[in-house]
Protein backbone atom coordinates (compact mmCIF):
# COMPACT_ATOMS: atom_id res chain seq x y z
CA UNK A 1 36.83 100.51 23.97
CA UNK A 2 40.84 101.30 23.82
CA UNK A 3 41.90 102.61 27.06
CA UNK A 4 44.51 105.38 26.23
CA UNK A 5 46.90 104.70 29.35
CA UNK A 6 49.85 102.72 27.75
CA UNK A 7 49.73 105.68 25.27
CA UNK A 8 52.80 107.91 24.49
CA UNK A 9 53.75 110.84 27.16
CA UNK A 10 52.91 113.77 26.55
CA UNK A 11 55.38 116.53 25.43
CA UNK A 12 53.99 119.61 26.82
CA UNK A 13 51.14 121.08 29.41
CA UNK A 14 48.91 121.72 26.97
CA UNK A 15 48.22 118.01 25.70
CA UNK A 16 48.48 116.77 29.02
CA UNK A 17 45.91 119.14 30.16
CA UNK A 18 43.67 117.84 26.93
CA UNK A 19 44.72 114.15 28.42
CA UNK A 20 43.63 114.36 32.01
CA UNK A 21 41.09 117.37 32.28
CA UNK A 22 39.19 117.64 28.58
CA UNK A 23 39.72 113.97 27.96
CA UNK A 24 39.32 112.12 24.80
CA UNK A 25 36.24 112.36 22.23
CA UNK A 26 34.19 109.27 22.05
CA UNK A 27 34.06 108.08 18.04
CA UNK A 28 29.69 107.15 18.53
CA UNK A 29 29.52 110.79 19.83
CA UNK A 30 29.76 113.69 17.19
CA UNK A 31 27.05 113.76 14.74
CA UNK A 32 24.89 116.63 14.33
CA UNK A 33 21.47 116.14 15.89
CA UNK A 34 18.40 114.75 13.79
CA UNK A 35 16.94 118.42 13.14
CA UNK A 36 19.62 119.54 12.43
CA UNK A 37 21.27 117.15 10.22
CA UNK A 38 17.57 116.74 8.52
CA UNK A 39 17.52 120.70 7.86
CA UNK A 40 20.79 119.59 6.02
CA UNK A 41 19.53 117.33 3.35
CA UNK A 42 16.55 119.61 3.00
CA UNK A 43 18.26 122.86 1.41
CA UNK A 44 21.67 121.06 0.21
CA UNK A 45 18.80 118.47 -1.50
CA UNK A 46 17.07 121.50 -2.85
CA UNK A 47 20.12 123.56 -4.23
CA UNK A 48 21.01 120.60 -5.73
CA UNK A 49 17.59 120.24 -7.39
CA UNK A 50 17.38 123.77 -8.45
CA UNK A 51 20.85 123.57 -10.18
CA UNK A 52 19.50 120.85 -12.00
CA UNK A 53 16.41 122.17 -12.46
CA UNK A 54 17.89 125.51 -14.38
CA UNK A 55 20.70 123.01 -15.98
CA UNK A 56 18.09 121.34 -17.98
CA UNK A 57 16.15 124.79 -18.46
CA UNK A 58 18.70 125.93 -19.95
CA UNK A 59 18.81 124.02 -22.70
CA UNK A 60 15.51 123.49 -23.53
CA UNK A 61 15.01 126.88 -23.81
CA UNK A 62 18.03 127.93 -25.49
């Protein structure tokens, strides 16, 4: 883990407010939660099939 105290000052209140109060985001923390992220690769997994799905309609029946 980096500690971020030897980093550079900050130039206005605003990041130093982020620095001391808000603090820093942790990299493992972030991802979407397993529901969620499942819900996801359900409907972009079935536009994906449905666009290939009418792709290859379309030219066997045209």
């Amino acid at each position: 883990m980096s500690n971020h105290s030897n980093d550079d000052p900050s130039f206005n209140d605003a990041i130093d407010h982020q620095k001391k109060i808000e603090g820093y985001p942790k990299p493992s923390e972030g991802g979407l939660p397993g529901p969620i992220k499942w819900m996801g690769y359900v409907l972009f997994g079935g536009i994906a099939l449905m666009m290939l799905f009418a792709l290859i309609g379309n030219f066997i029946w045209n």
